[in-house]
C-alpha atoms as a PDB file:
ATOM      1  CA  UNK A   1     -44.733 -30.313-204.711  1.00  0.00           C
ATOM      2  CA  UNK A   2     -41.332 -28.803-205.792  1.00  0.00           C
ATOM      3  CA  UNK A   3     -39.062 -31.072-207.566  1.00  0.00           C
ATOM      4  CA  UNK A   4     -34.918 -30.582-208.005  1.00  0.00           C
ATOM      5  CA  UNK A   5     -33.562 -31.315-211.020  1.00  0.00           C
ATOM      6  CA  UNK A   6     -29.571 -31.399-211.439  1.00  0.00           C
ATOM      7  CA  UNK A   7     -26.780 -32.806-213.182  1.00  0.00           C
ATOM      8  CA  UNK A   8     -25.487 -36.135-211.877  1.00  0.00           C
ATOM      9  CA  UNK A   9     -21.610 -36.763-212.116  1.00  0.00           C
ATOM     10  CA  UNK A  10     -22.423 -39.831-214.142  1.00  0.00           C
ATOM     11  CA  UNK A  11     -24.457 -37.852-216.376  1.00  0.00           C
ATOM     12  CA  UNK A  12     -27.800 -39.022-214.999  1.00  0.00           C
ATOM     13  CA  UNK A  13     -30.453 -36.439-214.065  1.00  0.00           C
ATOM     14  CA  UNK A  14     -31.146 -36.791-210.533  1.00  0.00           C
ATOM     15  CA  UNK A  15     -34.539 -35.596-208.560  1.00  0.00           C
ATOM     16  CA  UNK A  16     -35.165 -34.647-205.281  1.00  0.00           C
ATOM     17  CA  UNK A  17     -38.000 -33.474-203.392  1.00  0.00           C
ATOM     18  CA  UNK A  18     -36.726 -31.058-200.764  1.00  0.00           C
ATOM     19  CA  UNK A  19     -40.094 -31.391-198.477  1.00  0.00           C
ATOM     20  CA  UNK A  20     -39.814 -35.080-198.257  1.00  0.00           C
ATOM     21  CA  UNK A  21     -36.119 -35.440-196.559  1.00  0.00           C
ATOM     22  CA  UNK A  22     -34.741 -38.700-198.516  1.00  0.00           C
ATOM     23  CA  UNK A  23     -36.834 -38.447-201.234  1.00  0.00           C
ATOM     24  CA  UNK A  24     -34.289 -38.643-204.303  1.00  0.00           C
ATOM     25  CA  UNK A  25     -34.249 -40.543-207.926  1.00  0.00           C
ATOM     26  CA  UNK A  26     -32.437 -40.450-211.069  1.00  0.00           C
ATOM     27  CA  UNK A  27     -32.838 -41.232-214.384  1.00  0.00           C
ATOM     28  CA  UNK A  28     -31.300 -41.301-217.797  1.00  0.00           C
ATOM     29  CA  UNK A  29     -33.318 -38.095-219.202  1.00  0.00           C
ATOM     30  CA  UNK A  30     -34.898 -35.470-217.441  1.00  0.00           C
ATOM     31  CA  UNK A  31     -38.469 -37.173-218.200  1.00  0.00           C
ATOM     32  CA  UNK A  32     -37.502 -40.430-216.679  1.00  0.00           C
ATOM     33  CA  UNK A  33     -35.777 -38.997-213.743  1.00  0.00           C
ATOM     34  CA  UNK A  34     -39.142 -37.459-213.328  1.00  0.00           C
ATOM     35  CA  UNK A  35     -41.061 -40.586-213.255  1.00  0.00           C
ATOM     36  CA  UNK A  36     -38.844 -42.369-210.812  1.00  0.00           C
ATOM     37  CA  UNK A  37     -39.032 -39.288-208.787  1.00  0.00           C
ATOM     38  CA  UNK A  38     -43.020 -39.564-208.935  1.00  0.00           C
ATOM     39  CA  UNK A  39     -42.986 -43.244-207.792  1.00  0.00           C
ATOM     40  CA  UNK A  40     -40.186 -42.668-205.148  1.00  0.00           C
ATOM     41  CA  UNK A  41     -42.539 -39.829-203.756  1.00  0.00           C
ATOM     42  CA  UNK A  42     -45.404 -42.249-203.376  1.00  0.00           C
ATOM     43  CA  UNK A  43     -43.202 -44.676-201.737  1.00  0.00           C
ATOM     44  CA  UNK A  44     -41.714 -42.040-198.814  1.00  0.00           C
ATOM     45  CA  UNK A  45     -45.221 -40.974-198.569  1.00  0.00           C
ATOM     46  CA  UNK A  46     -46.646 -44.188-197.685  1.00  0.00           C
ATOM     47  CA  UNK A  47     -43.170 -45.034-195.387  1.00  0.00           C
ATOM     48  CA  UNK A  48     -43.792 -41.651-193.840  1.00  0.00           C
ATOM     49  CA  UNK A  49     -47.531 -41.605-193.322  1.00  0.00           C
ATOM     50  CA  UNK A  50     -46.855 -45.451-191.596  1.00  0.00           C
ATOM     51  CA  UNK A  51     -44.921 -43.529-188.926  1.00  0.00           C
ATOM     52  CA  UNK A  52     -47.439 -40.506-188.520  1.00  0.00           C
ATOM     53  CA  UNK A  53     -45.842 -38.431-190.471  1.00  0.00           C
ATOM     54  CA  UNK A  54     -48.349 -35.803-193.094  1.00  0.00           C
ATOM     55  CA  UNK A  55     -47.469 -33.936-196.830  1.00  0.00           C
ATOM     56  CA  UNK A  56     -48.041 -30.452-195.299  1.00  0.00           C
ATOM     57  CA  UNK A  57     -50.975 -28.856-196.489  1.00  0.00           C
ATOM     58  CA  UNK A  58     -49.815 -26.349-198.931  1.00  0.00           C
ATOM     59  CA  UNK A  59     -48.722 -29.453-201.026  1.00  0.00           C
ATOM     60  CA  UNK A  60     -50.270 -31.663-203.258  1.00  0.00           C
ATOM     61  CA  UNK A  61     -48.778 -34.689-205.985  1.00  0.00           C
ATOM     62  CA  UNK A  62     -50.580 -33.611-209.339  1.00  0.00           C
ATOM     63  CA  UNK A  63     -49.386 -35.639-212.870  1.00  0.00           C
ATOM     64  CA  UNK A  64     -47.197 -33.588-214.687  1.00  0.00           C
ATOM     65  CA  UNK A  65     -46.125 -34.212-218.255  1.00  0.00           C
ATOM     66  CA  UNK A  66     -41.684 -32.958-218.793  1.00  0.00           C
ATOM     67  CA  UNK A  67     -41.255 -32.633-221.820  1.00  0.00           C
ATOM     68  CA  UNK A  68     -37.391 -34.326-222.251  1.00  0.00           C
END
């Protein structure tokens, strides 16, 4: 699943997943923006799902290691 990395204002990194609409984080380094981003995933996925809603297909959540 395609994660967005940028530049916050405040000098945070901040994460987005464009295929789950909402789904955004931040963190202090690149690596922990990445981790929030992991566990904010698994929380729209589970809010989503609730309401009927399906990770399309072509998409999957695998562990992956940023190096910071």
């Amino acid at each position: 699943m395609p994660v967005v990395l940028t530049s916050g204002e405040d000098g945070f990194t901040v994460a987005e997943i464009p295929v789950l609409p909402g789904c955004i984080s931040q963190g202090k380094t690149r690596a922990e923006a990445s981790v929030n981003i992991r566990e904010a995933a698994m929380l729209c996925l589970e809010s989503m799902e609730e309401e009927g809603w399906q990770l399309p297909a072509e998409y999957s959540i695998d562990e992956v290691e940023i190096g910071a």
